[in-house]
C-alpha atoms as a PDB file:
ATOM      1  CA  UNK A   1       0.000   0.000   0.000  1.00  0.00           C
ATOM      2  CA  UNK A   2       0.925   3.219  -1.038  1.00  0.00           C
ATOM      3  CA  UNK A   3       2.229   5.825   1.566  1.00  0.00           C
ATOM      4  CA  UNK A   4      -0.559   8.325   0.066  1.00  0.00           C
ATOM      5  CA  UNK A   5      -3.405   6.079   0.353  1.00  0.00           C
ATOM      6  CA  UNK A   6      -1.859   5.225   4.103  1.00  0.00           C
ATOM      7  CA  UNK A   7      -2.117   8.670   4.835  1.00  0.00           C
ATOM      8  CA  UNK A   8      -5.854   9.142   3.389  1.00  0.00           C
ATOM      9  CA  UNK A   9      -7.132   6.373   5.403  1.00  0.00           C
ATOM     10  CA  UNK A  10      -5.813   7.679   8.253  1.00  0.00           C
ATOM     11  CA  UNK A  11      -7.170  11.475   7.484  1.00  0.00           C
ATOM     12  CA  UNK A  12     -10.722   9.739   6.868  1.00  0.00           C
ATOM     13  CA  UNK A  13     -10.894   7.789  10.045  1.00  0.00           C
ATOM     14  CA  UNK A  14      -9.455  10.933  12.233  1.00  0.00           C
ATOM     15  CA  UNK A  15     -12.655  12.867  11.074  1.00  0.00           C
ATOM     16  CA  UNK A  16     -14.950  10.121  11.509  1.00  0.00           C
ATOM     17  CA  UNK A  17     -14.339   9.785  14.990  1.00  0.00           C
ATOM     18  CA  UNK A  18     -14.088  13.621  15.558  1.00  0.00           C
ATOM     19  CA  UNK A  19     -18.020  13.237  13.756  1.00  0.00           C
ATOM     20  CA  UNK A  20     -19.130  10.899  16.457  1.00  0.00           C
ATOM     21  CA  UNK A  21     -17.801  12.985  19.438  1.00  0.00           C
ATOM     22  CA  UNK A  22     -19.173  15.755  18.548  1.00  0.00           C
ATOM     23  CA  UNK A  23     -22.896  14.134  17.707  1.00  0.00           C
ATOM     24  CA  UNK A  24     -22.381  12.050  21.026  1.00  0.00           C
ATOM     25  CA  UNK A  25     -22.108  15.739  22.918  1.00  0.00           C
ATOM     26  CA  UNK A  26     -24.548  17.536  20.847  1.00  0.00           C
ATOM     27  CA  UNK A  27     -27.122  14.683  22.039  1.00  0.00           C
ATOM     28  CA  UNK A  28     -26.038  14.895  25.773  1.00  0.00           C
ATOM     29  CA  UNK A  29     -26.479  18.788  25.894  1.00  0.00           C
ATOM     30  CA  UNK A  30     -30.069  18.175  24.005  1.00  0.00           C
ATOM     31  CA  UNK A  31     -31.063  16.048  26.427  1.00  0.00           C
ATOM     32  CA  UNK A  32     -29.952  17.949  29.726  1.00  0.00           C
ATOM     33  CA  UNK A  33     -31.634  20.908  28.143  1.00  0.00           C
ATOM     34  CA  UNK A  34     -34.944  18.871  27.596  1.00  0.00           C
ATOM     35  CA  UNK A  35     -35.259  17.816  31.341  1.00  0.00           C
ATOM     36  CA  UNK A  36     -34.485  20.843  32.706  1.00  0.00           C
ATOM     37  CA  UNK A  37     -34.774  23.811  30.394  1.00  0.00           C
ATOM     38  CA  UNK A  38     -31.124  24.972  31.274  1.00  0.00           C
ATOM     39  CA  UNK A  39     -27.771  24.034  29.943  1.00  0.00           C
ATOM     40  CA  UNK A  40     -25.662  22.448  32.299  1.00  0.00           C
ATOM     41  CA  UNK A  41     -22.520  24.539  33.518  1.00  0.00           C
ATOM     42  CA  UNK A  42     -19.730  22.125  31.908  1.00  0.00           C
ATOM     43  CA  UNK A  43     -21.810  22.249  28.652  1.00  0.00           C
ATOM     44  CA  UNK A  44     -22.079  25.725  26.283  1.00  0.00           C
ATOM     45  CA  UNK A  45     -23.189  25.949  22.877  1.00  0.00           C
ATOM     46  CA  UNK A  46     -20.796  28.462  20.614  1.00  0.00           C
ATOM     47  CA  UNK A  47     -20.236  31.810  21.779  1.00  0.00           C
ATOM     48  CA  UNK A  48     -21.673  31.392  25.673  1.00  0.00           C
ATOM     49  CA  UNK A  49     -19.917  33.426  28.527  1.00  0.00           C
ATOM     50  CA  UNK A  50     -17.199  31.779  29.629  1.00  0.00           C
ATOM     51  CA  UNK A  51     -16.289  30.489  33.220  1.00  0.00           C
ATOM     52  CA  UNK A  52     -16.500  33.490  35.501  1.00  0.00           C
ATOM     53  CA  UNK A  53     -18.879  35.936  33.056  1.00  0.00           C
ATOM     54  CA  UNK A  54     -22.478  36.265  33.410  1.00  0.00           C
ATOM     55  CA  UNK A  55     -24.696  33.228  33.331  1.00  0.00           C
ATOM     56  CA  UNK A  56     -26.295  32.615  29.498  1.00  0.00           C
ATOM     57  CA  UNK A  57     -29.848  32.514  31.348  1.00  0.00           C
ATOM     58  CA  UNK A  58     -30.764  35.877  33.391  1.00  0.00           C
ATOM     59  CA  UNK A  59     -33.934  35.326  35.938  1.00  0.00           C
ATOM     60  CA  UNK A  60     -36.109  38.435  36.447  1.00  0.00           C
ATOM     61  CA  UNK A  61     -35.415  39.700  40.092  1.00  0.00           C
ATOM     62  CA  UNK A  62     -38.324  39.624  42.338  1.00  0.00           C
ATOM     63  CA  UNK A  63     -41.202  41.722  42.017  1.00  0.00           C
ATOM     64  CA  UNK A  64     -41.392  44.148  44.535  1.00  0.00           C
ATOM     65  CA  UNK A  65     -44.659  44.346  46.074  1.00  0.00           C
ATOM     66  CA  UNK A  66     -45.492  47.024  48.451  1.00  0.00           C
ATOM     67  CA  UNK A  67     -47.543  46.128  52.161  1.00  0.00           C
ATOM     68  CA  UNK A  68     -50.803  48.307  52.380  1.00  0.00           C
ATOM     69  CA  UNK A  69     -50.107  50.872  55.133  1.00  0.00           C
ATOM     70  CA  UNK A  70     -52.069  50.663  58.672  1.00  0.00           C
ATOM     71  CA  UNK A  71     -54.915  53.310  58.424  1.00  0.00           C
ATOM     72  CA  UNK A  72     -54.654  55.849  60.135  1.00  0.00           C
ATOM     73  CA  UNK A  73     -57.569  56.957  62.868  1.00  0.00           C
ATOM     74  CA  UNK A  74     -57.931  60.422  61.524  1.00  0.00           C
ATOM     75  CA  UNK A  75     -57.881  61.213  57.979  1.00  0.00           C
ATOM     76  CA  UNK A  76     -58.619  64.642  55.993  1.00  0.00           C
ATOM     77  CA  UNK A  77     -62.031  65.188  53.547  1.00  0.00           C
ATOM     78  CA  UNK A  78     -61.868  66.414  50.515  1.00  0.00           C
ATOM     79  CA  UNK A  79     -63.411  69.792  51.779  1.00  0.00           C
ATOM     80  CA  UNK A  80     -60.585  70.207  54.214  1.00  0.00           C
ATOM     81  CA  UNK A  81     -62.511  68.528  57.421  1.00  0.00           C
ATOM     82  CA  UNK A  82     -60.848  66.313  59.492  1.00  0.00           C
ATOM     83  CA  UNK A  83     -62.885  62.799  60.202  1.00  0.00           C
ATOM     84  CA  UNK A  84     -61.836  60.212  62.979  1.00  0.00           C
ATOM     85  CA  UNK A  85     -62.424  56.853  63.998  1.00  0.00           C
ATOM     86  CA  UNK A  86     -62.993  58.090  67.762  1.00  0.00           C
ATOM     87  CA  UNK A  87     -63.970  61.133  69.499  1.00  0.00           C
ATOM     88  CA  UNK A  88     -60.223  61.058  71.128  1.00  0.00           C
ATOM     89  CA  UNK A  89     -58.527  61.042  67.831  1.00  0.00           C
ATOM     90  CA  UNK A  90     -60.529  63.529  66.915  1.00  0.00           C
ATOM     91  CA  UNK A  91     -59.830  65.907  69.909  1.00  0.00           C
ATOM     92  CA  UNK A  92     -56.247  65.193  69.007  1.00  0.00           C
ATOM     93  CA  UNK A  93     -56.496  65.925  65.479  1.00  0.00           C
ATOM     94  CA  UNK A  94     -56.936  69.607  66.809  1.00  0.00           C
ATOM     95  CA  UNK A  95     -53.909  70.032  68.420  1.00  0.00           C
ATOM     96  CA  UNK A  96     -52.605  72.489  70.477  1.00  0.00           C
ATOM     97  CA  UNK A  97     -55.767  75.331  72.015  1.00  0.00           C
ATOM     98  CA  UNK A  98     -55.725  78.207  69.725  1.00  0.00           C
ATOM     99  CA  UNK A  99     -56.778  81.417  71.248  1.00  0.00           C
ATOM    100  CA  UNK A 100     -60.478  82.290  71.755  1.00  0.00           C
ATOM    101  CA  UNK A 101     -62.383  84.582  72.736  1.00  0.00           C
ATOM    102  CA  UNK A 102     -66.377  85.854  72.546  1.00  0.00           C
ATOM    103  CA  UNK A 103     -68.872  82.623  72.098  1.00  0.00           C
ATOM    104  CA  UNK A 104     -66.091  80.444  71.435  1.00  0.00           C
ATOM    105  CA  UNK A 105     -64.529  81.359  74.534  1.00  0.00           C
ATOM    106  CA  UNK A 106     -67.756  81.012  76.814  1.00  0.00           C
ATOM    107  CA  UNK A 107     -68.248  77.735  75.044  1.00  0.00           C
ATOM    108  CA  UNK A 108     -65.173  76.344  75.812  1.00  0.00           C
ATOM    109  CA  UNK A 109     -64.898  77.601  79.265  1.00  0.00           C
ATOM    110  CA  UNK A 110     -68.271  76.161  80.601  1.00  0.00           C
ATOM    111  CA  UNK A 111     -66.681  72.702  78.849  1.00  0.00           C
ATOM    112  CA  UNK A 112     -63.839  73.318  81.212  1.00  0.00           C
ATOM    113  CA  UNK A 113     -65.724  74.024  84.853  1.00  0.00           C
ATOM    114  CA  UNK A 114     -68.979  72.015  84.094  1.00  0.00           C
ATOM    115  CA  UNK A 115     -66.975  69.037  83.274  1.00  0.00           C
ATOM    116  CA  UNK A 116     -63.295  68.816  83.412  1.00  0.00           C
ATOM    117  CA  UNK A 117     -62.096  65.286  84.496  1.00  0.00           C
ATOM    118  CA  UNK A 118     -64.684  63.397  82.586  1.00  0.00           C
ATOM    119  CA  UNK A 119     -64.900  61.734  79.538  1.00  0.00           C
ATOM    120  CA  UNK A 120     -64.652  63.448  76.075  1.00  0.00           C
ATOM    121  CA  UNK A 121     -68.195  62.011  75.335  1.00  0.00           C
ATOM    122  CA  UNK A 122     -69.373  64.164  78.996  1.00  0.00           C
ATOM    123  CA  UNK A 123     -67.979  66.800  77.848  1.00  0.00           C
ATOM    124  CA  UNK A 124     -69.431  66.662  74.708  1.00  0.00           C
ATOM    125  CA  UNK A 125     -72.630  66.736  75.773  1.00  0.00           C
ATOM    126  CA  UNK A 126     -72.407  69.557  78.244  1.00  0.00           C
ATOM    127  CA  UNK A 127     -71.158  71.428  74.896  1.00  0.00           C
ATOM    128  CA  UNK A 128     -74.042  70.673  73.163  1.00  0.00           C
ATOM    129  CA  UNK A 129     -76.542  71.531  76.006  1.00  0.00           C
ATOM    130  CA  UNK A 130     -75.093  75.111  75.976  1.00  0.00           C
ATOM    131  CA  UNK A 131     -75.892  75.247  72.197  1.00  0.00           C
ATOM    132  CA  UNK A 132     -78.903  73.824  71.998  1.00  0.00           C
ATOM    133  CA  UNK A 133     -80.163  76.094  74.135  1.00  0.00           C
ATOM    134  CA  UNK A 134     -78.764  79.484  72.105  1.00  0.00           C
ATOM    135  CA  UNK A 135     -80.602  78.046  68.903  1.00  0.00           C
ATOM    136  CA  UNK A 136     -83.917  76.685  71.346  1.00  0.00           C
ATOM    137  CA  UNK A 137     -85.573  80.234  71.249  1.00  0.00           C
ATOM    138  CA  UNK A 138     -86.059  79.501  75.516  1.00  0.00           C
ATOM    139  CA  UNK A 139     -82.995  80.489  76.324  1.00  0.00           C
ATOM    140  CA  UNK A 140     -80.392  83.488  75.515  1.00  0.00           C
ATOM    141  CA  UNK A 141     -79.288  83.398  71.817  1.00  0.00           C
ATOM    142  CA  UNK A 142     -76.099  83.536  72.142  1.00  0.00           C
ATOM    143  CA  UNK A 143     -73.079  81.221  73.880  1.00  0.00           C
ATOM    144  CA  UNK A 144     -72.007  83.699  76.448  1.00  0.00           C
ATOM    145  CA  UNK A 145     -75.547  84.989  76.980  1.00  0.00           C
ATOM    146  CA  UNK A 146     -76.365  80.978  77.803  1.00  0.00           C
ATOM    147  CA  UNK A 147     -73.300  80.734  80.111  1.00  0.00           C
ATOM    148  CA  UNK A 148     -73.951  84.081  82.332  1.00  0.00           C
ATOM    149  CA  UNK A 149     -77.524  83.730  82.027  1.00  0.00           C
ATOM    150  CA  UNK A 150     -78.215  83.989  85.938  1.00  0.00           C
ATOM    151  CA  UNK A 151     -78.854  80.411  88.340  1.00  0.00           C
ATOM    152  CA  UNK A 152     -78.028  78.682  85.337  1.00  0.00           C
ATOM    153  CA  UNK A 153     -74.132  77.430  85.916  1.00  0.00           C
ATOM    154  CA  UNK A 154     -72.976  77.305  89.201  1.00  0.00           C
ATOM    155  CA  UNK A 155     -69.329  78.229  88.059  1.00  0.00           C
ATOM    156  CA  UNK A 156     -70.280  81.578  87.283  1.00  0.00           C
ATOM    157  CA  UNK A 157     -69.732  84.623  89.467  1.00  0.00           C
ATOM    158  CA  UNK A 158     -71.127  87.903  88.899  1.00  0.00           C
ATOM    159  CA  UNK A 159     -70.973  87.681  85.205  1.00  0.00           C
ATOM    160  CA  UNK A 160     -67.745  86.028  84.619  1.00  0.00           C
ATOM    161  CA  UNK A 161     -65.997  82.368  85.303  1.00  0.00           C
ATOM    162  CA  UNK A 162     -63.219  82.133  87.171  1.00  0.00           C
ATOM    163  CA  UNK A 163     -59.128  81.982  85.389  1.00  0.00           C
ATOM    164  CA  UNK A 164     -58.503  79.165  83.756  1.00  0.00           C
ATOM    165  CA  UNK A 165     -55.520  77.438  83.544  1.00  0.00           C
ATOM    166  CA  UNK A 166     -55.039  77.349  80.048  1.00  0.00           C
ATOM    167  CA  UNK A 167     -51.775  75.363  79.300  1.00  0.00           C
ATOM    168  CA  UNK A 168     -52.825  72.214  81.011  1.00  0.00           C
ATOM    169  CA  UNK A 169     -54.527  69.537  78.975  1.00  0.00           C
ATOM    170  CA  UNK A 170     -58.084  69.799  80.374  1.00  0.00           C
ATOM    171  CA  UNK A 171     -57.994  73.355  78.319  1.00  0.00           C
ATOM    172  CA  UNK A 172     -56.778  71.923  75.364  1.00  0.00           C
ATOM    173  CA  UNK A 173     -59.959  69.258  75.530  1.00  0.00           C
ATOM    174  CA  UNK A 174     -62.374  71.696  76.364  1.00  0.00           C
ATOM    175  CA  UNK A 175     -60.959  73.858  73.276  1.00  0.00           C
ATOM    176  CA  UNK A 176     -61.022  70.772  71.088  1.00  0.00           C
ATOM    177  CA  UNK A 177     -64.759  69.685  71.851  1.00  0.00           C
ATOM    178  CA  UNK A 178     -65.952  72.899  71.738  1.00  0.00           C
ATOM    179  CA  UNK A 179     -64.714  73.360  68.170  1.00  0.00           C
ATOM    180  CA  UNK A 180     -66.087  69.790  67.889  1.00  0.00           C
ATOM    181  CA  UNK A 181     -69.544  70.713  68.672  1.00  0.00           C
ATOM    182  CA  UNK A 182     -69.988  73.514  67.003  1.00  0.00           C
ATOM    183  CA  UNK A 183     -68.603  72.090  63.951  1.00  0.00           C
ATOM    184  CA  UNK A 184     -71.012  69.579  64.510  1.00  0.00           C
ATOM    185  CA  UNK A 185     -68.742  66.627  63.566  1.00  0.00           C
ATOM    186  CA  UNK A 186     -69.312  64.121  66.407  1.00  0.00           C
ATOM    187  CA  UNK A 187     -73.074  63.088  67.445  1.00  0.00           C
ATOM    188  CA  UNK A 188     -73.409  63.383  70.900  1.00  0.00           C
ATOM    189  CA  UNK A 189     -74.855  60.817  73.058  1.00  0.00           C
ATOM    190  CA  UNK A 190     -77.068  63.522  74.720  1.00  0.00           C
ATOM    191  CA  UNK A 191     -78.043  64.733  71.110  1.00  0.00           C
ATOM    192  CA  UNK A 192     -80.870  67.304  71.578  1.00  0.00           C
ATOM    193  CA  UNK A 193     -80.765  67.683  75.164  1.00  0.00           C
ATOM    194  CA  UNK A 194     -81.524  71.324  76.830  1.00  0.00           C
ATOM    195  CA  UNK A 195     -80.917  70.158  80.392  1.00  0.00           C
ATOM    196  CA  UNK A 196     -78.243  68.382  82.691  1.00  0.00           C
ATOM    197  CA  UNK A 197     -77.490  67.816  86.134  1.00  0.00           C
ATOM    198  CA  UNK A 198     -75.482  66.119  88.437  1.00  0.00           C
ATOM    199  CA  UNK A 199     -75.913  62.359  89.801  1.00  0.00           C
ATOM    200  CA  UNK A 200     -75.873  63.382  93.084  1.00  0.00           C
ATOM    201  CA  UNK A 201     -79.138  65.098  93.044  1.00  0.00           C
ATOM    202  CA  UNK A 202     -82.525  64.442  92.360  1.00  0.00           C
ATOM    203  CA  UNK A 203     -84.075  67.209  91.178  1.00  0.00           C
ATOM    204  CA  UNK A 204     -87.828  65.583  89.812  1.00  0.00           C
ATOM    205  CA  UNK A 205     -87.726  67.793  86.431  1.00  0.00           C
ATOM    206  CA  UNK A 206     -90.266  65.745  84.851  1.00  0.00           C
ATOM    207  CA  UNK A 207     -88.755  65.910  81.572  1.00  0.00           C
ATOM    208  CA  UNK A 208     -87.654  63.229  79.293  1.00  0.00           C
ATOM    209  CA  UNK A 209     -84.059  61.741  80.255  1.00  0.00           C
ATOM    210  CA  UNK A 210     -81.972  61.180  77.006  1.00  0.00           C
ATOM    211  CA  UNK A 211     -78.443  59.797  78.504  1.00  0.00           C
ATOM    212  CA  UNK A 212     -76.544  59.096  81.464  1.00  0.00           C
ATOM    213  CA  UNK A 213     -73.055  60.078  81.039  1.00  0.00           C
ATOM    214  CA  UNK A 214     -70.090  60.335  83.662  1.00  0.00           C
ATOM    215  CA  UNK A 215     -71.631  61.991  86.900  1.00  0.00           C
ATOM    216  CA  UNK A 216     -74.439  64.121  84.918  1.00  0.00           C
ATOM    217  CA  UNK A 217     -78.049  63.073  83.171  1.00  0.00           C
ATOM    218  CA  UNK A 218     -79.318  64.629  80.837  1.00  0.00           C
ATOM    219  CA  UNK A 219     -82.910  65.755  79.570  1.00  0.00           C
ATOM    220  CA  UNK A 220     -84.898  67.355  76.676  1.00  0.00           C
END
């Protein structure tokens, strides 16, 4: 045999078996790709990153998803009004007392004497006695006028309340609810009522009783 035909035989069976490798590991890769969906990391088809470079397959990162924030107890209108789960959050919506004086002033002052120390929802409805009765047509019709009218509020002396103490939080209450009730944006338990008094006496009005609250009861 011929030292050219040697050499061809050779040649042919060199590529033969370079053929079968390279079918045997073109299968292999087809197949790790079918169970999967990813190419292993010791098999890359032509032109994938090398060892050390970014991966050929790039996941999304995780959505971002944002937690619904607490809600809040007091939230603002769209007409500017502040609304509240509770009378309390409400009284604290209004911050720090502003400065008053005239109606506003009376208001908040017979708040303050008739029933400081009690709950918002007593003082509430002391508020809204004073203003039912300036709208009733029975009484004087105006908040001060109410307030001074004579033997009505024990409190009053000669026409005027005593000082207040006005940077102490039983102020800043009576400020709040009276702002509260005039607004009228909290229903009072005593809704409607004209008349109060104390537990501790019995005074045989004969008029209807709407509510007990704190250490008064209250009538229409």
């Amino acid at each position: 045999m011929s030292f050219r035909l040697k050499a061809a035989i050779v040649a042919a069976f060199a590529l033969s078996t370079a053929a079968a490798v390279t079918a045997s590991d073109m299968s292999s890769a087809s197949e790790a790709i079918s169970s999967n969906g990813t190419l292993p990391t010791d098999i890359a088809p032509h032109g994938a990153p090398a060892a050390g470079q970014k991966p050929a397959v790039i996941f999304a990162a995780p959505r971002e998803v944002a937690q619904p924030l607490a809600s809040d107890e007091t939230l603002s209108s769209s007409d500017g009004s502040v609304q509240a789960d509770s009378l309390a959050a409400l009284v604290d919506a209004h911050g720090a007392p502003e400065e008053l004086d005239g109606d506003m002033k009376c208001l908040a002052g017979a708040v303050y004497f008739e029933s400081k120390g009690e709950s918002l929802e007593g003082q509430l409805a002391v508020a809204r006695v004073i203003i039912n009765r300036a709208k009733s047509g029975r009484f004087a019709d105006s908040l001060c006028g109410v307030v001074y009218q004579p033997s009505q509020f024990s409190f009053v002396r000669g026409q005027s309340m005593p000082s207040i103490r006005m940077n102490g939080n039983s102020w800043r209450q009576a400020v709040a609810i009276a702002q509260i009730a005039m607004a009228d944006s909290w229903d009072s338990k005593a809704e409607g009522a004209l008349f109060f008094h104390a537990r501790r006496v019995s005074p045989n009005w004969g008029k209807t009783k709407l509510a007990a609250i704190d250490n008064h009861i209250f009538y229409r």
